[in-house]
Structure formats: structure tokens, C-alpha cells
PDB file of N, CA and C in Angstrom:
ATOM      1  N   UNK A   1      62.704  10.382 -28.960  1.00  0.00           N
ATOM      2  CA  UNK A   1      64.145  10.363 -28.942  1.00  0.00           C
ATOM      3  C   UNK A   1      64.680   9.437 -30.030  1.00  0.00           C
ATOM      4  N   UNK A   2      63.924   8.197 -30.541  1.00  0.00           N
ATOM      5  CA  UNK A   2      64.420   7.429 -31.357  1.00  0.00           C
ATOM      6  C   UNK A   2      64.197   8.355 -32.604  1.00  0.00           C
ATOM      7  N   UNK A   3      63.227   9.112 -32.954  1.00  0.00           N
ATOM      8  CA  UNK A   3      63.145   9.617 -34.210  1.00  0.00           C
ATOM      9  C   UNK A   3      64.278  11.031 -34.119  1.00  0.00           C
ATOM     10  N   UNK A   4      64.623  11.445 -33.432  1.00  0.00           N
ATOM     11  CA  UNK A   4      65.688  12.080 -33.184  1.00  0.00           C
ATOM     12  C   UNK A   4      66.819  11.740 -33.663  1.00  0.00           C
ATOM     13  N   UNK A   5      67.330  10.393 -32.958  1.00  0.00           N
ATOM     14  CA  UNK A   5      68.420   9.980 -33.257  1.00  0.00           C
ATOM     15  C   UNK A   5      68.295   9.236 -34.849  1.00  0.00           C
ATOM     16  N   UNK A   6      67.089   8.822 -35.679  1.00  0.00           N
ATOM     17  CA  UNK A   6      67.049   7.905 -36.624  1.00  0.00           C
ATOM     18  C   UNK A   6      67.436   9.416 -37.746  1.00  0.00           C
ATOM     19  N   UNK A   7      66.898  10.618 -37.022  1.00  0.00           N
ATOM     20  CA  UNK A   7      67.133  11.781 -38.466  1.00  0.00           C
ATOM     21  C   UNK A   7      68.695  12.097 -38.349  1.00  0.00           C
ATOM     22  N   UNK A   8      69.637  11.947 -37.374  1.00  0.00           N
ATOM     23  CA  UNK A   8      70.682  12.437 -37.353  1.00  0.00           C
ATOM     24  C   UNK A   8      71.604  10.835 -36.938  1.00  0.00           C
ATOM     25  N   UNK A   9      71.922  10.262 -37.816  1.00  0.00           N
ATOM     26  CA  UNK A   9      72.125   8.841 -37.795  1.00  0.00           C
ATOM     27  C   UNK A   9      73.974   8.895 -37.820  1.00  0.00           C
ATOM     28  N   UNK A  10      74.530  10.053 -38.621  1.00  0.00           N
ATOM     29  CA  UNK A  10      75.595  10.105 -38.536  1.00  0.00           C
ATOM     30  C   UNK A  10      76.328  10.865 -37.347  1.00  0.00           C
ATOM     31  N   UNK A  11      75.497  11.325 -37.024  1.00  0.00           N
ATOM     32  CA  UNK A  11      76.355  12.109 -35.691  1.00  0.00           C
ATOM     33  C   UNK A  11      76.581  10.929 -34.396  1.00  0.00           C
ATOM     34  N   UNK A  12      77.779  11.343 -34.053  1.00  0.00           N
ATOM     35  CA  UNK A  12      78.467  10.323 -32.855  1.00  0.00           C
ATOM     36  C   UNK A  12      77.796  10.710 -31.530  1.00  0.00           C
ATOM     37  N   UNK A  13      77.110  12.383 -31.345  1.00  0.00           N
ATOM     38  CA  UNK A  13      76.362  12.627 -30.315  1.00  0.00           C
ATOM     39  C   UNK A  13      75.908  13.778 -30.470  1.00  0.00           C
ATOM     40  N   UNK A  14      74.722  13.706 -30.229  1.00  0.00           N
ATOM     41  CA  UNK A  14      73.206  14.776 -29.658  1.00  0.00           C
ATOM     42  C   UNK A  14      73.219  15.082 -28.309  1.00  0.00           C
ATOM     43  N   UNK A  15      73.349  16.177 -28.812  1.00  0.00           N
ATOM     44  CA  UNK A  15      73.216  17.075 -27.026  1.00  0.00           C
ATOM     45  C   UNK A  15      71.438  17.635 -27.334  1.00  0.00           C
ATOM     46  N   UNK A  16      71.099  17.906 -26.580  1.00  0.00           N
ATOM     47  CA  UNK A  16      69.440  18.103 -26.244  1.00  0.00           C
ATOM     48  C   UNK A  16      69.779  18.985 -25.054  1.00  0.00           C
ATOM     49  N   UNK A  17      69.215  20.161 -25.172  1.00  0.00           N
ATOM     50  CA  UNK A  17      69.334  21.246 -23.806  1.00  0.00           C
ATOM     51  C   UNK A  17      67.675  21.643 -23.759  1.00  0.00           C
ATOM     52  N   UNK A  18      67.856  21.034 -22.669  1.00  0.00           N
ATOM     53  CA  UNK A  18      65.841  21.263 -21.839  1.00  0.00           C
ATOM     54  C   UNK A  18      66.102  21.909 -20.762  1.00  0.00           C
ATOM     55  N   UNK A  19      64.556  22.251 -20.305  1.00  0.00           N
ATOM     56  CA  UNK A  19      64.465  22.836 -19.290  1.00  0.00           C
ATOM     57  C   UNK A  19      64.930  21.674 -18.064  1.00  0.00           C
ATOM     58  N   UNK A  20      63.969  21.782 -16.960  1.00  0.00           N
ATOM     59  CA  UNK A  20      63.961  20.699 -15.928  1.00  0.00           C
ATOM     60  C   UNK A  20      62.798  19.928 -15.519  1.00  0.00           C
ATOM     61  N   UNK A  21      62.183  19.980 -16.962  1.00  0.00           N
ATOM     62  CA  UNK A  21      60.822  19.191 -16.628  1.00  0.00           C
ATOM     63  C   UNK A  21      60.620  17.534 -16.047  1.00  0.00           C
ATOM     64  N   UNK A  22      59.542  17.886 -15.246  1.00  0.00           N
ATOM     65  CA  UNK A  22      59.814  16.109 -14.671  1.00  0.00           C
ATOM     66  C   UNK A  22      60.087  14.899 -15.518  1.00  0.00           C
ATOM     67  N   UNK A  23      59.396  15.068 -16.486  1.00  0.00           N
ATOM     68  CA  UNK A  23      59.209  14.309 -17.897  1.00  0.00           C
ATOM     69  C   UNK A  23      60.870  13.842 -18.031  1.00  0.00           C
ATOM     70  N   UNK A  24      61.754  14.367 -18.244  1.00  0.00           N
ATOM     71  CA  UNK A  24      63.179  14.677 -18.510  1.00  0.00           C
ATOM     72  C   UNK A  24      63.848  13.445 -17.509  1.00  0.00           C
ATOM     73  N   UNK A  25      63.630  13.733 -16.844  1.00  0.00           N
ATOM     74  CA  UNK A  25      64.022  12.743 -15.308  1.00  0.00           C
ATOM     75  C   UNK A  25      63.421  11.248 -14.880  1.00  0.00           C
ATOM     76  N   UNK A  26      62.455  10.821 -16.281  1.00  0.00           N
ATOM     77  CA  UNK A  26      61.431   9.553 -15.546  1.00  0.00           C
ATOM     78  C   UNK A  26      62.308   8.470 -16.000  1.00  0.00           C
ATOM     79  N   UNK A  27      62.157   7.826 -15.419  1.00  0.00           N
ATOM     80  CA  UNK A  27      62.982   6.087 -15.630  1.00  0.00           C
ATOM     81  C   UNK A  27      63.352   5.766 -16.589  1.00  0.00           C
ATOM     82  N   UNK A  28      62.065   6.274 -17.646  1.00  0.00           N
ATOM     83  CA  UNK A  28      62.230   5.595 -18.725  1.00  0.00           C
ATOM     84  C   UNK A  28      63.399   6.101 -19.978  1.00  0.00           C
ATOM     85  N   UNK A  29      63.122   7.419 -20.019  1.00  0.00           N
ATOM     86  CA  UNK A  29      64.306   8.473 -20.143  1.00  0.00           C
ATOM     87  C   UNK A  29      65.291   7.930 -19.848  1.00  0.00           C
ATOM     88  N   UNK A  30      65.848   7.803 -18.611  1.00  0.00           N
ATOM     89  CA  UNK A  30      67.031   7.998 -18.158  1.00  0.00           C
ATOM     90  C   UNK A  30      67.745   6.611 -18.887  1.00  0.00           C
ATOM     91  N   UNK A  31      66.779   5.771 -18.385  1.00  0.00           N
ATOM     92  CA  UNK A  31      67.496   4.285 -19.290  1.00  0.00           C
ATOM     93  C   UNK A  31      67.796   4.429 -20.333  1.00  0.00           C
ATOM     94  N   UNK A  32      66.387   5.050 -21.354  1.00  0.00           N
ATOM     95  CA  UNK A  32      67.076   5.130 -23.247  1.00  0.00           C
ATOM     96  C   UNK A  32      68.964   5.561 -23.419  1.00  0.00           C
ATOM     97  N   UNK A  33      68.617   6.632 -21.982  1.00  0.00           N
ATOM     98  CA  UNK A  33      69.891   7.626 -22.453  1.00  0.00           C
ATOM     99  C   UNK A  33      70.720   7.011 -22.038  1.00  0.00           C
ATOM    100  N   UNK A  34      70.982   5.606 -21.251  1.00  0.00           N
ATOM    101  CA  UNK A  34      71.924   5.314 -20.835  1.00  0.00           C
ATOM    102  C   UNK A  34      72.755   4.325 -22.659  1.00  0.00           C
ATOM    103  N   UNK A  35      72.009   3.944 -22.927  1.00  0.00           N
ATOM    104  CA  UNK A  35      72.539   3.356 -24.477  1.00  0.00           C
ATOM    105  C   UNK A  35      72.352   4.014 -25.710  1.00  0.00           C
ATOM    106  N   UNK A  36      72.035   5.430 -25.491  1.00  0.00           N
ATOM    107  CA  UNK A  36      71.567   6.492 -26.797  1.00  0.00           C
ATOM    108  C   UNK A  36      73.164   7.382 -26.902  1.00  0.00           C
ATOM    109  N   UNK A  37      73.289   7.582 -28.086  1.00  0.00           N
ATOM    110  CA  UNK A  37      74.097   8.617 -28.632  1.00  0.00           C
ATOM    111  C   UNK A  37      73.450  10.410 -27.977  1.00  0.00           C
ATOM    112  N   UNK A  38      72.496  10.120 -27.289  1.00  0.00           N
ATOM    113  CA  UNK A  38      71.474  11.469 -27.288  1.00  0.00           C
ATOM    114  C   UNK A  38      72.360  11.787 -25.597  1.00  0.00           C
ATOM    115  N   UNK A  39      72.564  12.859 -25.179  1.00  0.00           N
ATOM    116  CA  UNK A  39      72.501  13.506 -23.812  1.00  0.00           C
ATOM    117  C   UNK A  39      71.721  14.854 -23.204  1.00  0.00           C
ATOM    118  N   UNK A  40      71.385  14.836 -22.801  1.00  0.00           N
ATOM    119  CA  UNK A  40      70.226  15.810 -21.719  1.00  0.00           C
ATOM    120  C   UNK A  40      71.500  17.020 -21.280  1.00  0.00           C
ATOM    121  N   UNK A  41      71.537  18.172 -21.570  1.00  0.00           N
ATOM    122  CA  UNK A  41      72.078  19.036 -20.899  1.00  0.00           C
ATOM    123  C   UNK A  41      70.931  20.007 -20.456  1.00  0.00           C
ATOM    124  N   UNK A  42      70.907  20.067 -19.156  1.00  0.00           N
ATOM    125  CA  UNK A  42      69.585  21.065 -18.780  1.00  0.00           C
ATOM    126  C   UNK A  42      70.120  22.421 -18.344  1.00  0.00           C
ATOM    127  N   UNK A  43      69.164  22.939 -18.432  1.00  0.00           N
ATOM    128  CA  UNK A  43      69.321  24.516 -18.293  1.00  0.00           C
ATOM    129  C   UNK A  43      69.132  25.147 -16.914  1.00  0.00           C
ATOM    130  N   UNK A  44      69.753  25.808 -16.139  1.00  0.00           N
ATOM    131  CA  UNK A  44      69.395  26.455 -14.402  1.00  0.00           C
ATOM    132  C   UNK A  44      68.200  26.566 -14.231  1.00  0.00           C
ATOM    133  N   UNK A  45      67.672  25.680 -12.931  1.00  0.00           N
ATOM    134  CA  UNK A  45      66.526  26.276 -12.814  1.00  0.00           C
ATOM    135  C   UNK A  45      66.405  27.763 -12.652  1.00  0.00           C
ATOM    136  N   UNK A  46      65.006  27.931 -12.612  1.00  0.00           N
ATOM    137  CA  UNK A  46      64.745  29.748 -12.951  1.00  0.00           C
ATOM    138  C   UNK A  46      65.259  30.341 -13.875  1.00  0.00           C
ATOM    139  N   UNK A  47      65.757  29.884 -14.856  1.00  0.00           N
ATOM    140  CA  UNK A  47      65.660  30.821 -16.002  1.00  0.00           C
ATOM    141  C   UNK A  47      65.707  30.701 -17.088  1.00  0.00           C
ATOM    142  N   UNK A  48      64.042  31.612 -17.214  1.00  0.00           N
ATOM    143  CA  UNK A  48      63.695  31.097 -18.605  1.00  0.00           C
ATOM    144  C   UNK A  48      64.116  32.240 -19.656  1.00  0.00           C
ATOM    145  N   UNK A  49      64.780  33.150 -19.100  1.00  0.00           N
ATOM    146  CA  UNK A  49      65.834  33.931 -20.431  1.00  0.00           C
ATOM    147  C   UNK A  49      66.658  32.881 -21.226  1.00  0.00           C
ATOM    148  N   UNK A  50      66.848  32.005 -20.714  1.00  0.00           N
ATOM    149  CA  UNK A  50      67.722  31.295 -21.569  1.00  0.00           C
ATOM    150  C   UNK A  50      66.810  30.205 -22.286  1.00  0.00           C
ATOM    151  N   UNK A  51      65.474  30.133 -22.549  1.00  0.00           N
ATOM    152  CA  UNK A  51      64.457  29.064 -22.636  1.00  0.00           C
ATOM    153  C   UNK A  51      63.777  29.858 -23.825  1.00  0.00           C
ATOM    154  N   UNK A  52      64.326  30.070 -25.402  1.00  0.00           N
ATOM    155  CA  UNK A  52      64.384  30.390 -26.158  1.00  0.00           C
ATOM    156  C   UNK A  52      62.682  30.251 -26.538  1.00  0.00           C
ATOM    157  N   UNK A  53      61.669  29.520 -26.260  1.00  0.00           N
ATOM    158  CA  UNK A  53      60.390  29.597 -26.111  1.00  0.00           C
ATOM    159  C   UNK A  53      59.802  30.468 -25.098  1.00  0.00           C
ATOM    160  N   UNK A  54      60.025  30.650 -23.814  1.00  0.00           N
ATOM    161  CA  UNK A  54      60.207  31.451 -23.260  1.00  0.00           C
ATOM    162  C   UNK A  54      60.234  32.582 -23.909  1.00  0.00           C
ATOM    163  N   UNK A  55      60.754  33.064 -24.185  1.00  0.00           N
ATOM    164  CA  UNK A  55      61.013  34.494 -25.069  1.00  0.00           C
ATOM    165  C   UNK A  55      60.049  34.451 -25.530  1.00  0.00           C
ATOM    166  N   UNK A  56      59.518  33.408 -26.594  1.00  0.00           N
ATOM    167  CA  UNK A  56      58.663  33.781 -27.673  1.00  0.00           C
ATOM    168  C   UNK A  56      57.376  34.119 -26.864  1.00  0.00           C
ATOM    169  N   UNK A  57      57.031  33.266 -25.737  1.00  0.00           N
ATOM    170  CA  UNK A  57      55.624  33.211 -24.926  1.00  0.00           C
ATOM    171  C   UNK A  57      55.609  34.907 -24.669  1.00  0.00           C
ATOM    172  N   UNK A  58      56.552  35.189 -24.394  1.00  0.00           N
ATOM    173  CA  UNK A  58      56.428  36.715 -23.554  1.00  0.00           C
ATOM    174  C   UNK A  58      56.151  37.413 -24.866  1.00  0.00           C
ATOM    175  N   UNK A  59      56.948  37.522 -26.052  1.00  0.00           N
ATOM    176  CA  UNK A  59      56.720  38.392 -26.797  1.00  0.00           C
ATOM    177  C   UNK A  59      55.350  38.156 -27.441  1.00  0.00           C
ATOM    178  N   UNK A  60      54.508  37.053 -27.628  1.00  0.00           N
ATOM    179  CA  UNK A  60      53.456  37.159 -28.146  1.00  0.00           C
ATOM    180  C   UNK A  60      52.632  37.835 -27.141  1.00  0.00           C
ATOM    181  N   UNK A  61      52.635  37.646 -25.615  1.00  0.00           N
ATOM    182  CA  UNK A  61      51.744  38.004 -24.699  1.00  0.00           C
ATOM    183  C   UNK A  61      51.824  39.560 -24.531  1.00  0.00           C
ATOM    184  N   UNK A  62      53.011  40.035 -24.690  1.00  0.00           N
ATOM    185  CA  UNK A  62      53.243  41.702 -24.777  1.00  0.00           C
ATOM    186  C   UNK A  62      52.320  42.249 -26.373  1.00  0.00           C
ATOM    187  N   UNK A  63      52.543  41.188 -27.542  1.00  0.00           N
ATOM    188  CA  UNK A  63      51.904  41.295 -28.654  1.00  0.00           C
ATOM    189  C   UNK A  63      50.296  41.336 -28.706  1.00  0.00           C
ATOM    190  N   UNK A  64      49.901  40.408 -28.120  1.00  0.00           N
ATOM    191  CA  UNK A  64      48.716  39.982 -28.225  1.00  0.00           C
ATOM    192  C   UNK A  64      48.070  39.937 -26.924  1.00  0.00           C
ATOM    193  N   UNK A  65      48.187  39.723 -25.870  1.00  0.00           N
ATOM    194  CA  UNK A  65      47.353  39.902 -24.753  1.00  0.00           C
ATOM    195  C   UNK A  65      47.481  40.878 -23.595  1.00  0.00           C
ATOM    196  N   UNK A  66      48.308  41.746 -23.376  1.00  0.00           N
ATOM    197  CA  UNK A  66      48.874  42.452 -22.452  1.00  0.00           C
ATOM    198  C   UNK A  66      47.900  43.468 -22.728  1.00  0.00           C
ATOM    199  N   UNK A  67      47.357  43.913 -21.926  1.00  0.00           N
ATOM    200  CA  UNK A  67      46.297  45.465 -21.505  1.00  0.00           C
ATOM    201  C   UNK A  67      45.300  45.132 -23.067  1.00  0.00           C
ATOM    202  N   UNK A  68      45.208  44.138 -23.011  1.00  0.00           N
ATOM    203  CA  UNK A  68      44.082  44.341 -24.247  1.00  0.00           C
ATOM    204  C   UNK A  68      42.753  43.832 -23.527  1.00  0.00           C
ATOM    205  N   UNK A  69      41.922  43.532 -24.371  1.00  0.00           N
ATOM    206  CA  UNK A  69      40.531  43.195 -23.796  1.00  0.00           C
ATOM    207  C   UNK A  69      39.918  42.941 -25.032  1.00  0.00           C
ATOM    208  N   UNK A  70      39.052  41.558 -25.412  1.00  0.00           N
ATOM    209  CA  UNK A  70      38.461  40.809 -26.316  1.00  0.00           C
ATOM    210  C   UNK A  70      37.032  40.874 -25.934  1.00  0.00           C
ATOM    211  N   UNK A  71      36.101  41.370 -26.922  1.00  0.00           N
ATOM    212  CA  UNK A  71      34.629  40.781 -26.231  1.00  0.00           C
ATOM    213  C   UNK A  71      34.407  39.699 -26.296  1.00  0.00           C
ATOM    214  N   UNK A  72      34.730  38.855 -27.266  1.00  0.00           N
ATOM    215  CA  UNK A  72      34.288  37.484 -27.473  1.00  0.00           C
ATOM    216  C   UNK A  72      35.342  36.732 -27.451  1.00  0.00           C
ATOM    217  N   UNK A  73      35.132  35.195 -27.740  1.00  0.00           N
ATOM    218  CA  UNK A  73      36.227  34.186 -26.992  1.00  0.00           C
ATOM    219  C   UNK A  73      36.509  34.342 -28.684  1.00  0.00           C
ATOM    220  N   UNK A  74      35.737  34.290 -29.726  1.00  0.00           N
ATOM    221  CA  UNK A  74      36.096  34.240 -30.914  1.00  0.00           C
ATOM    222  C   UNK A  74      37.217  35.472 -31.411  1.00  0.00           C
ATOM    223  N   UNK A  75      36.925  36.319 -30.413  1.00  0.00           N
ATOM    224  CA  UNK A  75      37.510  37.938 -31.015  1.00  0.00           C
ATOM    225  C   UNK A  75      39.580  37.461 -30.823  1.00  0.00           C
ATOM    226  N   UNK A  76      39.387  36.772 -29.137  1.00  0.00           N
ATOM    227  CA  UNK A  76      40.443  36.234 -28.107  1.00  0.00           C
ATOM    228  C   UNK A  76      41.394  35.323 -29.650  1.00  0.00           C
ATOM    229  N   UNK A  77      40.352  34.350 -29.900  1.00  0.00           N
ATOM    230  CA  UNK A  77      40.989  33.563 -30.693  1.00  0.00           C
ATOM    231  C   UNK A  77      41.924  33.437 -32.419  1.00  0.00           C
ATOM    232  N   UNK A  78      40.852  34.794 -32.700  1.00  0.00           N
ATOM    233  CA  UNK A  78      41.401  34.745 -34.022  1.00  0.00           C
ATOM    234  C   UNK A  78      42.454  35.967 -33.870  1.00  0.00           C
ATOM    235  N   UNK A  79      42.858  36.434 -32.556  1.00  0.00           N
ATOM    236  CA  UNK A  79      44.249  37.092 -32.111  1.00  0.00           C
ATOM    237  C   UNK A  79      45.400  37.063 -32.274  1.00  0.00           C
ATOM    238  N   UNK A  80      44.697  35.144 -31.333  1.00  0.00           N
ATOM    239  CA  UNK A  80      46.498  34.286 -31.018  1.00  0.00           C
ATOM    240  C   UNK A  80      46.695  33.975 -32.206  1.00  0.00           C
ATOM    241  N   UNK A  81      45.387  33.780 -32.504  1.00  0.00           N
ATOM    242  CA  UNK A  81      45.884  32.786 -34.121  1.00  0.00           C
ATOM    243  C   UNK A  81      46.490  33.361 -35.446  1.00  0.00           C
ATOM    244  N   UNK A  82      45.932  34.651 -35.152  1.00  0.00           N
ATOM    245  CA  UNK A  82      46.574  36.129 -36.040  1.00  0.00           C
ATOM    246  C   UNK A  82      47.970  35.934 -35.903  1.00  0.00           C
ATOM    247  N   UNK A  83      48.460  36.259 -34.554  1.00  0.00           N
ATOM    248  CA  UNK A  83      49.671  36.195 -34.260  1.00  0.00           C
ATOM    249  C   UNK A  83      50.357  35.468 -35.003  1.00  0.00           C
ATOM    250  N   UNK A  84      50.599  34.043 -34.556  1.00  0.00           N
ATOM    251  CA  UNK A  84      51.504  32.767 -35.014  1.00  0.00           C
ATOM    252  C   UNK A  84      51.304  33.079 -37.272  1.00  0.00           C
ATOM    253  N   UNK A  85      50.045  33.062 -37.364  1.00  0.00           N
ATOM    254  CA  UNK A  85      49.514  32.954 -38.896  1.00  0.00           C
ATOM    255  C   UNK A  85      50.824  33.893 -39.531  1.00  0.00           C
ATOM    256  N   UNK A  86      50.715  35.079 -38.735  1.00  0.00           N
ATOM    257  CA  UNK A  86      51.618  36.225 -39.483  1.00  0.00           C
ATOM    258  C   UNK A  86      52.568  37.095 -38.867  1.00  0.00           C
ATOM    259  N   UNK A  87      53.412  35.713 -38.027  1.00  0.00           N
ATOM    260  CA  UNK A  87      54.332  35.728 -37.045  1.00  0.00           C
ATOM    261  C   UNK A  87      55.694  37.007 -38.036  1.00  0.00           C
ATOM    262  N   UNK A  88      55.289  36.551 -39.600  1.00  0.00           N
ATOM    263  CA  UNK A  88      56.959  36.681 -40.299  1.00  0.00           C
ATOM    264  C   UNK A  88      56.934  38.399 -40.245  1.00  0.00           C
ATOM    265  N   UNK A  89      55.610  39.287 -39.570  1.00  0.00           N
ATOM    266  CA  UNK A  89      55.777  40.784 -39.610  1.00  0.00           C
ATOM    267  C   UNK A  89      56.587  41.077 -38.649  1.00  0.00           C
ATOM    268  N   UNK A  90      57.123  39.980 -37.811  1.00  0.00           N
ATOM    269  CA  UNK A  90      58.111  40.230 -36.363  1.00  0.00           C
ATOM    270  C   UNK A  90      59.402  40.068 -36.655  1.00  0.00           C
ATOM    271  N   UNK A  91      59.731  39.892 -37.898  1.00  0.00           N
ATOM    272  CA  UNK A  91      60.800  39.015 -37.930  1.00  0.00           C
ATOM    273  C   UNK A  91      62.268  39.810 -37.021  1.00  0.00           C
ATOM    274  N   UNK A  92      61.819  40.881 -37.570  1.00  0.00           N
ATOM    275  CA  UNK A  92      63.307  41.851 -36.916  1.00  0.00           C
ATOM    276  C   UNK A  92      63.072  41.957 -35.232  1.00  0.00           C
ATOM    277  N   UNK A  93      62.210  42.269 -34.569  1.00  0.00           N
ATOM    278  CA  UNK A  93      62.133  41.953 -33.315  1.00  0.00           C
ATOM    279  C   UNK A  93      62.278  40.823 -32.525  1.00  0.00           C
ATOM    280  N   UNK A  94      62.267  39.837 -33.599  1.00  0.00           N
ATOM    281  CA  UNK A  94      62.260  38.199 -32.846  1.00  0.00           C
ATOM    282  C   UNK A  94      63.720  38.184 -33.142  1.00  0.00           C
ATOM    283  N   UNK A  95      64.191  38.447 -34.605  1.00  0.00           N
ATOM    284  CA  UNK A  95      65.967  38.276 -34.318  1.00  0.00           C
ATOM    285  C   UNK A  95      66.828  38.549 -33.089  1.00  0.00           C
ATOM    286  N   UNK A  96      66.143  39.832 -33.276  1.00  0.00           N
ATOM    287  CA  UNK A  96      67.003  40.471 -31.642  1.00  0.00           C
ATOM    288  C   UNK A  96      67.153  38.898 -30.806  1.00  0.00           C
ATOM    289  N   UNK A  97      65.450  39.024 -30.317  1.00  0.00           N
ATOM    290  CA  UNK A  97      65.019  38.361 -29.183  1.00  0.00           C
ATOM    291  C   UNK A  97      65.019  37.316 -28.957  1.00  0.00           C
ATOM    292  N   UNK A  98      65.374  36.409 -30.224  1.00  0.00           N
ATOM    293  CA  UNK A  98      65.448  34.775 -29.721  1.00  0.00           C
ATOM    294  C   UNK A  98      67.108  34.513 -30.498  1.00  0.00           C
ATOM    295  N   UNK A  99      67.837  35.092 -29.880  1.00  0.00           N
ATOM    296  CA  UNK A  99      69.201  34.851 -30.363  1.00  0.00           C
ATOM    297  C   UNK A  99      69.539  33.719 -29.376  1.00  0.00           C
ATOM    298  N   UNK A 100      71.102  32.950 -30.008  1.00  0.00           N
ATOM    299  CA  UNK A 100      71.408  32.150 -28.967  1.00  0.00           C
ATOM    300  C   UNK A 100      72.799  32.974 -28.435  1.00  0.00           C
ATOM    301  N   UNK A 101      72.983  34.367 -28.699  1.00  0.00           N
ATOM    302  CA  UNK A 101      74.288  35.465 -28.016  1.00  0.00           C
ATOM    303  C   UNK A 101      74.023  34.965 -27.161  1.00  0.00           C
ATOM    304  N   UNK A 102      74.593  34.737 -26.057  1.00  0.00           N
ATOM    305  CA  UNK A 102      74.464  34.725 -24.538  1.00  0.00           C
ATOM    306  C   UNK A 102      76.358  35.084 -24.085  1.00  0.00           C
ATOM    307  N   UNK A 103      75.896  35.934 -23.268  1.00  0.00           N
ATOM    308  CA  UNK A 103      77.229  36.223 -21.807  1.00  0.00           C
ATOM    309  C   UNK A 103      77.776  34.743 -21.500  1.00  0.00           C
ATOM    310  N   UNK A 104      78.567  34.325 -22.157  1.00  0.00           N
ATOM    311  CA  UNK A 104      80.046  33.177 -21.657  1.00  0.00           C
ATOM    312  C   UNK A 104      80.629  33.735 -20.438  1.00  0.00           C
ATOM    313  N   UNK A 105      80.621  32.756 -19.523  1.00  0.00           N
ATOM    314  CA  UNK A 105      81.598  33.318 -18.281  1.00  0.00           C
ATOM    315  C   UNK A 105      82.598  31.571 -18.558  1.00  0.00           C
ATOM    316  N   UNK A 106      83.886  32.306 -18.060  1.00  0.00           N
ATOM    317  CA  UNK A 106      84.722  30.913 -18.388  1.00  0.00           C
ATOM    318  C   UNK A 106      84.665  30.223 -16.903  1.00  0.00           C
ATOM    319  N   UNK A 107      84.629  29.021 -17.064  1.00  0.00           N
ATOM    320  CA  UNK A 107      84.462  28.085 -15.577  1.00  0.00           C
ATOM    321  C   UNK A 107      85.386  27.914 -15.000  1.00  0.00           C
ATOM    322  N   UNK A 108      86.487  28.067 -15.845  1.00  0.00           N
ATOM    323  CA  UNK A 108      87.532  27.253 -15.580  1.00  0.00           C
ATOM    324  C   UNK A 108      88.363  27.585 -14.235  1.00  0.00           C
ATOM    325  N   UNK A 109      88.837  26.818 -13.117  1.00  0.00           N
ATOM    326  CA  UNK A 109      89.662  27.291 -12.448  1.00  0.00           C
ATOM    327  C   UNK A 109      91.107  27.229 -12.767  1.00  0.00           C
ATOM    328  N   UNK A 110      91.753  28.529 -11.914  1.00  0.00           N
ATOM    329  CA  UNK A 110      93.487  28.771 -12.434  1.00  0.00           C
ATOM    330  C   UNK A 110      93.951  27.751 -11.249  1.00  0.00           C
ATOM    331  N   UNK A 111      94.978  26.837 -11.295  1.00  0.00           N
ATOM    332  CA  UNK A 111      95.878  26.545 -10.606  1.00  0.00           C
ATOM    333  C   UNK A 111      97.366  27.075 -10.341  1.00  0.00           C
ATOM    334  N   UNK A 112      97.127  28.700 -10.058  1.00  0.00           N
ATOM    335  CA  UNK A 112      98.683  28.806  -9.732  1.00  0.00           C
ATOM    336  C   UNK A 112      98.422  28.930  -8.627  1.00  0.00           C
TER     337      UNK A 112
END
């Protein structure tokens, strides 16, 4: 978090949107953030549509491991590693898929 905040030195505040990992929540965290320019906005539990890694996990696993079958752990490996190496042949399918579009619903309540 300090090297976070030391690369973006001019900004008045860092928003950080995580999941709900325990990590996120430990003491030590919570204190930095109480005197950091940095804030934690977390994301609903259950859903990792909005968990922009997420996406990617699924699309490599539909890519690379889904109904396939490897004889060797070496065959397994130079797969994944295929994958990521020569990720940029996805590029138009990952646009779609790791957009930050998302459905806005407004929160706001009316007071009449």
C-alpha cells in the first residue's frame, strides 16, 4: 500500500476495489488505512462477474483446460504457459470480456 501510494503521490485519494478477502480486513490494514490517502471499496460478496480476474480465470479455463486431457504434467504445463505467453491472440474476446461496462442502477432515494 505504501508503494501504491509513493507511485501516485499527487492524488488526494486512491480508491482500491477488492474482493472480500480476509487479508483486506486484518488489523494491520485497517490501521494503515486509517492515516492513508488509500480506501478499500469492496465488491458484493458472490460476485465474481464483477472481479475482472475472475473473468480472465474462466476464460483461460474454457481456453485451456475445459474437456481437454494432457498426457503429461509437461504437456498440462506448456498449455497454461502457452496461454498467458500468447495471451495477445485473444485480444478481441478479452475486450468484450474484461470491460469495466457494467449495469448502473441509481441508489438514490426520491423524497417526495
Amino acid at each position: 500500500m505504501q508503494e501504491i501510494e509513493s507511485r501516485y503521490d499527487k492524488a488526494n485519494n486512491i480508491y482500491i476495489i477488492a474482493d472480500n478477502a480476509r487479508y483486506y480486513h486484518a488489523k494491520l490494514v485497517t490501521q494503515y488505512l486509517e492515516t492513508s490517502r488509500m480506501h478499500i471499496e469492496f465488491l458484493p460478496s458472490y460476485s465474481p462477474n464483477l472481479n475482472l480476474i475472475e473473468r480472465l480465470w474462466m476464460f483461460f479455463y474454457k481456453k485451456t483446460l475445459y474437456n481437454k486431457y494432457y498426457e503429461t504434467y509437461e504437456e498440462f504445463k506448456d498449455k497454461c504457459l502457452g496461454f498467458f505467453e500468447d495471451i495477445g491472440k485473444y485480444k478481441g474476446e478479452l475486450r468484450t470480456l474484461l470491460t469495466d461496462n457494467f449495469q448502473l442502477f441509481n441508489t438514490q432515494i426520491s423524497k417526495t
